[in-house]
C-alpha atoms as a PDB file:
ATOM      1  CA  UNK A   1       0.000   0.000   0.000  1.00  0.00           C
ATOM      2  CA  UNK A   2       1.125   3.216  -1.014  1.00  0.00           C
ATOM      3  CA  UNK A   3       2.296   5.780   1.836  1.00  0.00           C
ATOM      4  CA  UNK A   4       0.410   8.466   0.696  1.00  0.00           C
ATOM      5  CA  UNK A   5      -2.893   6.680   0.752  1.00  0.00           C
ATOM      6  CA  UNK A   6      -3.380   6.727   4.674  1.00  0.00           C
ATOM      7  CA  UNK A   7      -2.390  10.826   4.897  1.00  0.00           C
ATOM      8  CA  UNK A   8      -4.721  13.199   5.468  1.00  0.00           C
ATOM      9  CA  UNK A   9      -5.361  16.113   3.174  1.00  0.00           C
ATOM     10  CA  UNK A  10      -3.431  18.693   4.722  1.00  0.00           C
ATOM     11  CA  UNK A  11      -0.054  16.500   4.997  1.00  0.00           C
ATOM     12  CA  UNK A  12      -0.894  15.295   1.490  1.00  0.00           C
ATOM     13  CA  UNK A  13      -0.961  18.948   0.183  1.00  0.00           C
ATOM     14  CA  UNK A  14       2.135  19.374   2.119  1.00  0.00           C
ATOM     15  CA  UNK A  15       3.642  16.571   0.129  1.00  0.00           C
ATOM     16  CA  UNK A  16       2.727  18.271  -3.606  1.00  0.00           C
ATOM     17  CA  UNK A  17       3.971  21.634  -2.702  1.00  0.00           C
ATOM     18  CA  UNK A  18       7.412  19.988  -1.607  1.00  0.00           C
ATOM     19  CA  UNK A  19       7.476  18.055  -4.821  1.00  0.00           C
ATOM     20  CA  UNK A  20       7.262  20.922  -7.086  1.00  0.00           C
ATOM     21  CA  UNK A  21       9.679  22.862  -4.777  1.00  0.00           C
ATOM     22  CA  UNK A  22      12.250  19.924  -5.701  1.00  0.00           C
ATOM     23  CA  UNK A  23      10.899  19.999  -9.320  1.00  0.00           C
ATOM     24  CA  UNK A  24      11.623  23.311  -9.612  1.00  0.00           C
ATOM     25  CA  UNK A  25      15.140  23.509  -7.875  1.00  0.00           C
ATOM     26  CA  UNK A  26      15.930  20.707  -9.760  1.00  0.00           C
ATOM     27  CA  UNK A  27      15.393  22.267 -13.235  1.00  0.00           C
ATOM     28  CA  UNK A  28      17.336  25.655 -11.849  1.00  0.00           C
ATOM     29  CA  UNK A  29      13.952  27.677 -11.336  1.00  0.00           C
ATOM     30  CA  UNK A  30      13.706  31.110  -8.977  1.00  0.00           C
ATOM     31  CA  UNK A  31       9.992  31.186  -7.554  1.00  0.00           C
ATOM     32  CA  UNK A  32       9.721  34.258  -9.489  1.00  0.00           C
ATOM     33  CA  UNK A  33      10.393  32.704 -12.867  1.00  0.00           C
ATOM     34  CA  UNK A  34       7.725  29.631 -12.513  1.00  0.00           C
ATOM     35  CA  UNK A  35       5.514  32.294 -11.139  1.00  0.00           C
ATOM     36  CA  UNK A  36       5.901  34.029 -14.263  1.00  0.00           C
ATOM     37  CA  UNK A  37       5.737  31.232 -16.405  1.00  0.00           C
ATOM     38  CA  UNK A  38       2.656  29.859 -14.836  1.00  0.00           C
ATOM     39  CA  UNK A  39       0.717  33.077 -14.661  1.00  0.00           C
ATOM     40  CA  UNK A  40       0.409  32.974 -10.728  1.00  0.00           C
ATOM     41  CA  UNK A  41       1.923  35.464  -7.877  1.00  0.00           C
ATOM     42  CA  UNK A  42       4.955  34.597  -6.426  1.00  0.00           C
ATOM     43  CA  UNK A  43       3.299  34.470  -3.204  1.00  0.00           C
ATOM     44  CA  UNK A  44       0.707  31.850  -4.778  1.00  0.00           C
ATOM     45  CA  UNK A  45       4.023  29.450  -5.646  1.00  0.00           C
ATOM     46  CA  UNK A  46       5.374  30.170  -2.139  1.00  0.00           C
ATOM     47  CA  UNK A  47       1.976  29.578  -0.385  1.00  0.00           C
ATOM     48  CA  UNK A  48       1.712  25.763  -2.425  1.00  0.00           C
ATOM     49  CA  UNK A  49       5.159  25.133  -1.716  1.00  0.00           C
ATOM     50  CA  UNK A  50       4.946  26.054   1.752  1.00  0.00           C
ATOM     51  CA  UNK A  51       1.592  23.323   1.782  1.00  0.00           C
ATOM     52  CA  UNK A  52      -0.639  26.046   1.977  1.00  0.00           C
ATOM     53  CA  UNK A  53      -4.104  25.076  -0.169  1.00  0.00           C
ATOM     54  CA  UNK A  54      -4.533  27.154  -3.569  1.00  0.00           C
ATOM     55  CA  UNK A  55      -6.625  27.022  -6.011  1.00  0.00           C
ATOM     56  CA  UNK A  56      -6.845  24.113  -8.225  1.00  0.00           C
ATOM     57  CA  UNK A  57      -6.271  26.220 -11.563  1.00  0.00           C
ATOM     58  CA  UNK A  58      -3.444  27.525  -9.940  1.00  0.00           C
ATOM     59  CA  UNK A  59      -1.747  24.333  -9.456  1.00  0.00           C
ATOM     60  CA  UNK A  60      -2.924  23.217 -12.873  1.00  0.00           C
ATOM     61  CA  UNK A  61      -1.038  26.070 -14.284  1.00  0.00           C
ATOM     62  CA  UNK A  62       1.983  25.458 -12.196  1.00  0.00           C
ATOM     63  CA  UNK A  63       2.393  21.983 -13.166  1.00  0.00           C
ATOM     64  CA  UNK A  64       1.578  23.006 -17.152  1.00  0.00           C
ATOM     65  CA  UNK A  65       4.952  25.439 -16.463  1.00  0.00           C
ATOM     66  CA  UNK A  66       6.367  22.104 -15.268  1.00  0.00           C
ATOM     67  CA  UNK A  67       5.725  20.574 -18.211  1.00  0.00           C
ATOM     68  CA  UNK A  68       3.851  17.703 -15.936  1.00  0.00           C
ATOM     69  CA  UNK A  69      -0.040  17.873 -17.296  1.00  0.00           C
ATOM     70  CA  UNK A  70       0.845  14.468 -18.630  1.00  0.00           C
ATOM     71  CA  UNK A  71       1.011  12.928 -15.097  1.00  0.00           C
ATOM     72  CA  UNK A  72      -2.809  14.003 -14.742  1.00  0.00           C
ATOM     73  CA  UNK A  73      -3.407  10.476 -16.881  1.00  0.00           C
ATOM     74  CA  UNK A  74      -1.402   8.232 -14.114  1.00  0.00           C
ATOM     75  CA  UNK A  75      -3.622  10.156 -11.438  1.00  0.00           C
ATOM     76  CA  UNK A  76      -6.448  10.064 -12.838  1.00  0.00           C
ATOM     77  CA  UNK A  77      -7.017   7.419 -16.006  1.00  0.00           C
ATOM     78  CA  UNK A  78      -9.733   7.916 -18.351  1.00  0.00           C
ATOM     79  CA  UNK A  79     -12.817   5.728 -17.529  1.00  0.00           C
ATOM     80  CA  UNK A  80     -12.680   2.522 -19.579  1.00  0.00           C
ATOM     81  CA  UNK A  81     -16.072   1.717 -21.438  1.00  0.00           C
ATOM     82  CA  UNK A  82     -18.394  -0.317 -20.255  1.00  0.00           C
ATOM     83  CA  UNK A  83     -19.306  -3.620 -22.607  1.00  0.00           C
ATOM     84  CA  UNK A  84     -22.690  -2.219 -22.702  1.00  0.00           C
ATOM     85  CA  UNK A  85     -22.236   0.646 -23.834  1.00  0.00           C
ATOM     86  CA  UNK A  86     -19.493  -0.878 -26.684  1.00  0.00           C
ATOM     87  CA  UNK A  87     -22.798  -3.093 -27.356  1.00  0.00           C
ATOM     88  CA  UNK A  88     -24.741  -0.801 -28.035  1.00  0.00           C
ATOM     89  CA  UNK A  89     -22.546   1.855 -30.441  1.00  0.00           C
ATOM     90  CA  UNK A  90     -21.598  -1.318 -32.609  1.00  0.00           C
ATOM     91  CA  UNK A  91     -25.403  -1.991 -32.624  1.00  0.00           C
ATOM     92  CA  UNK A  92     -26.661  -1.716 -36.276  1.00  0.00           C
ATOM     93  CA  UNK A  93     -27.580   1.568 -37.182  1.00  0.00           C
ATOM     94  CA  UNK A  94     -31.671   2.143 -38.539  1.00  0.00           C
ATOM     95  CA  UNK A  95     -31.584   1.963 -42.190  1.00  0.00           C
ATOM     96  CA  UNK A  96     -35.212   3.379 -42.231  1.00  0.00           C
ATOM     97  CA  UNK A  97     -37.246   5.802 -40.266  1.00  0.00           C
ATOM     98  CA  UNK A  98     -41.050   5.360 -40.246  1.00  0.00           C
ATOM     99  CA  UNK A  99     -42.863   8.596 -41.084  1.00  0.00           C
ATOM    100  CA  UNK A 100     -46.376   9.730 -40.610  1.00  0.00           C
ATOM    101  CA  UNK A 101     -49.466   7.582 -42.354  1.00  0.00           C
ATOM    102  CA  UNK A 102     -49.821   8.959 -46.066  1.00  0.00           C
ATOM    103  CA  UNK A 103     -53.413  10.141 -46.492  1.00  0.00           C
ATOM    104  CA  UNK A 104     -55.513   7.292 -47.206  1.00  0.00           C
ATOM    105  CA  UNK A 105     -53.347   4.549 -45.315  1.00  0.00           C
ATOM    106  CA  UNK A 106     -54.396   2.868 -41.516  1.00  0.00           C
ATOM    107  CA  UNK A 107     -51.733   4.183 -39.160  1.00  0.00           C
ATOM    108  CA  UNK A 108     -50.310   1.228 -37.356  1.00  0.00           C
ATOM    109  CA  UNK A 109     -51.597  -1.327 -35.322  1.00  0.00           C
ATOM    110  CA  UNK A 110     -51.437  -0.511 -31.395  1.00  0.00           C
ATOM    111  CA  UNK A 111     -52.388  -2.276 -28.085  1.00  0.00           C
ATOM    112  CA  UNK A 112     -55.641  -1.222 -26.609  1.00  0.00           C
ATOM    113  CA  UNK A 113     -56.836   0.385 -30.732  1.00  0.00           C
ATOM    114  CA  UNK A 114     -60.065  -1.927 -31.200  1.00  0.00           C
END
Protein backbone atom coordinates (compact mmCIF):
# COMPACT_ATOMS: atom_id res chain seq x y z
CA UNK A 1 0.00 0.00 0.00
CA UNK A 2 1.13 3.22 -1.01
CA UNK A 3 2.30 5.78 1.84
CA UNK A 4 0.41 8.47 0.70
CA UNK A 5 -2.89 6.68 0.75
CA UNK A 6 -3.38 6.73 4.67
CA UNK A 7 -2.39 10.83 4.90
CA UNK A 8 -4.72 13.20 5.47
CA UNK A 9 -5.36 16.11 3.17
CA UNK A 10 -3.43 18.69 4.72
CA UNK A 11 -0.05 16.50 5.00
CA UNK A 12 -0.89 15.30 1.49
CA UNK A 13 -0.96 18.95 0.18
CA UNK A 14 2.14 19.37 2.12
CA UNK A 15 3.64 16.57 0.13
CA UNK A 16 2.73 18.27 -3.61
CA UNK A 17 3.97 21.63 -2.70
CA UNK A 18 7.41 19.99 -1.61
CA UNK A 19 7.48 18.05 -4.82
CA UNK A 20 7.26 20.92 -7.09
CA UNK A 21 9.68 22.86 -4.78
CA UNK A 22 12.25 19.92 -5.70
CA UNK A 23 10.90 20.00 -9.32
CA UNK A 24 11.62 23.31 -9.61
CA UNK A 25 15.14 23.51 -7.88
CA UNK A 26 15.93 20.71 -9.76
CA UNK A 27 15.39 22.27 -13.23
CA UNK A 28 17.34 25.65 -11.85
CA UNK A 29 13.95 27.68 -11.34
CA UNK A 30 13.71 31.11 -8.98
CA UNK A 31 9.99 31.19 -7.55
CA UNK A 32 9.72 34.26 -9.49
CA UNK A 33 10.39 32.70 -12.87
CA UNK A 34 7.72 29.63 -12.51
CA UNK A 35 5.51 32.29 -11.14
CA UNK A 36 5.90 34.03 -14.26
CA UNK A 37 5.74 31.23 -16.40
CA UNK A 38 2.66 29.86 -14.84
CA UNK A 39 0.72 33.08 -14.66
CA UNK A 40 0.41 32.97 -10.73
CA UNK A 41 1.92 35.46 -7.88
CA UNK A 42 4.96 34.60 -6.43
CA UNK A 43 3.30 34.47 -3.20
CA UNK A 44 0.71 31.85 -4.78
CA UNK A 45 4.02 29.45 -5.65
CA UNK A 46 5.37 30.17 -2.14
CA UNK A 47 1.98 29.58 -0.39
CA UNK A 48 1.71 25.76 -2.42
CA UNK A 49 5.16 25.13 -1.72
CA UNK A 50 4.95 26.05 1.75
CA UNK A 51 1.59 23.32 1.78
CA UNK A 52 -0.64 26.05 1.98
CA UNK A 53 -4.10 25.08 -0.17
CA UNK A 54 -4.53 27.15 -3.57
CA UNK A 55 -6.63 27.02 -6.01
CA UNK A 56 -6.84 24.11 -8.22
CA UNK A 57 -6.27 26.22 -11.56
CA UNK A 58 -3.44 27.52 -9.94
CA UNK A 59 -1.75 24.33 -9.46
CA UNK A 60 -2.92 23.22 -12.87
CA UNK A 61 -1.04 26.07 -14.28
CA UNK A 62 1.98 25.46 -12.20
CA UNK A 63 2.39 21.98 -13.17
CA UNK A 64 1.58 23.01 -17.15
CA UNK A 65 4.95 25.44 -16.46
CA UNK A 66 6.37 22.10 -15.27
CA UNK A 67 5.73 20.57 -18.21
CA UNK A 68 3.85 17.70 -15.94
CA UNK A 69 -0.04 17.87 -17.30
CA UNK A 70 0.85 14.47 -18.63
CA UNK A 71 1.01 12.93 -15.10
CA UNK A 72 -2.81 14.00 -14.74
CA UNK A 73 -3.41 10.48 -16.88
CA UNK A 74 -1.40 8.23 -14.11
CA UNK A 75 -3.62 10.16 -11.44
CA UNK A 76 -6.45 10.06 -12.84
CA UNK A 77 -7.02 7.42 -16.01
CA UNK A 78 -9.73 7.92 -18.35
CA UNK A 79 -12.82 5.73 -17.53
CA UNK A 80 -12.68 2.52 -19.58
CA UNK A 81 -16.07 1.72 -21.44
CA UNK A 82 -18.39 -0.32 -20.26
CA UNK A 83 -19.31 -3.62 -22.61
CA UNK A 84 -22.69 -2.22 -22.70
CA UNK A 85 -22.24 0.65 -23.83
CA UNK A 86 -19.49 -0.88 -26.68
CA UNK A 87 -22.80 -3.09 -27.36
CA UNK A 88 -24.74 -0.80 -28.03
CA UNK A 89 -22.55 1.86 -30.44
CA UNK A 90 -21.60 -1.32 -32.61
CA UNK A 91 -25.40 -1.99 -32.62
CA UNK A 92 -26.66 -1.72 -36.28
CA UNK A 93 -27.58 1.57 -37.18
CA UNK A 94 -31.67 2.14 -38.54
CA UNK A 95 -31.58 1.96 -42.19
CA UNK A 96 -35.21 3.38 -42.23
CA UNK A 97 -37.25 5.80 -40.27
CA UNK A 98 -41.05 5.36 -40.25
CA UNK A 99 -42.86 8.60 -41.08
CA UNK A 100 -46.38 9.73 -40.61
CA UNK A 101 -49.47 7.58 -42.35
CA UNK A 102 -49.82 8.96 -46.07
CA UNK A 103 -53.41 10.14 -46.49
CA UNK A 104 -55.51 7.29 -47.21
CA UNK A 105 -53.35 4.55 -45.32
CA UNK A 106 -54.40 2.87 -41.52
CA UNK A 107 -51.73 4.18 -39.16
CA UNK A 108 -50.31 1.23 -37.36
CA UNK A 109 -51.60 -1.33 -35.32
CA UNK A 110 -51.44 -0.51 -31.39
CA UNK A 111 -52.39 -2.28 -28.09
CA UNK A 112 -55.64 -1.22 -26.61
CA UNK A 113 -56.84 0.39 -30.73
CA UNK A 114 -60.07 -1.93 -31.20
Amino acid sequence: MDMLTTHTDATLIEELGRRIAATRVDRGLTQAALAFEAGISKRTLERLESGDSIQLAGFLRVLRALGLTQNLNALLPVAAESPMRLLEVAAKPRRRARGKPQRGEKPPFRWGDQ
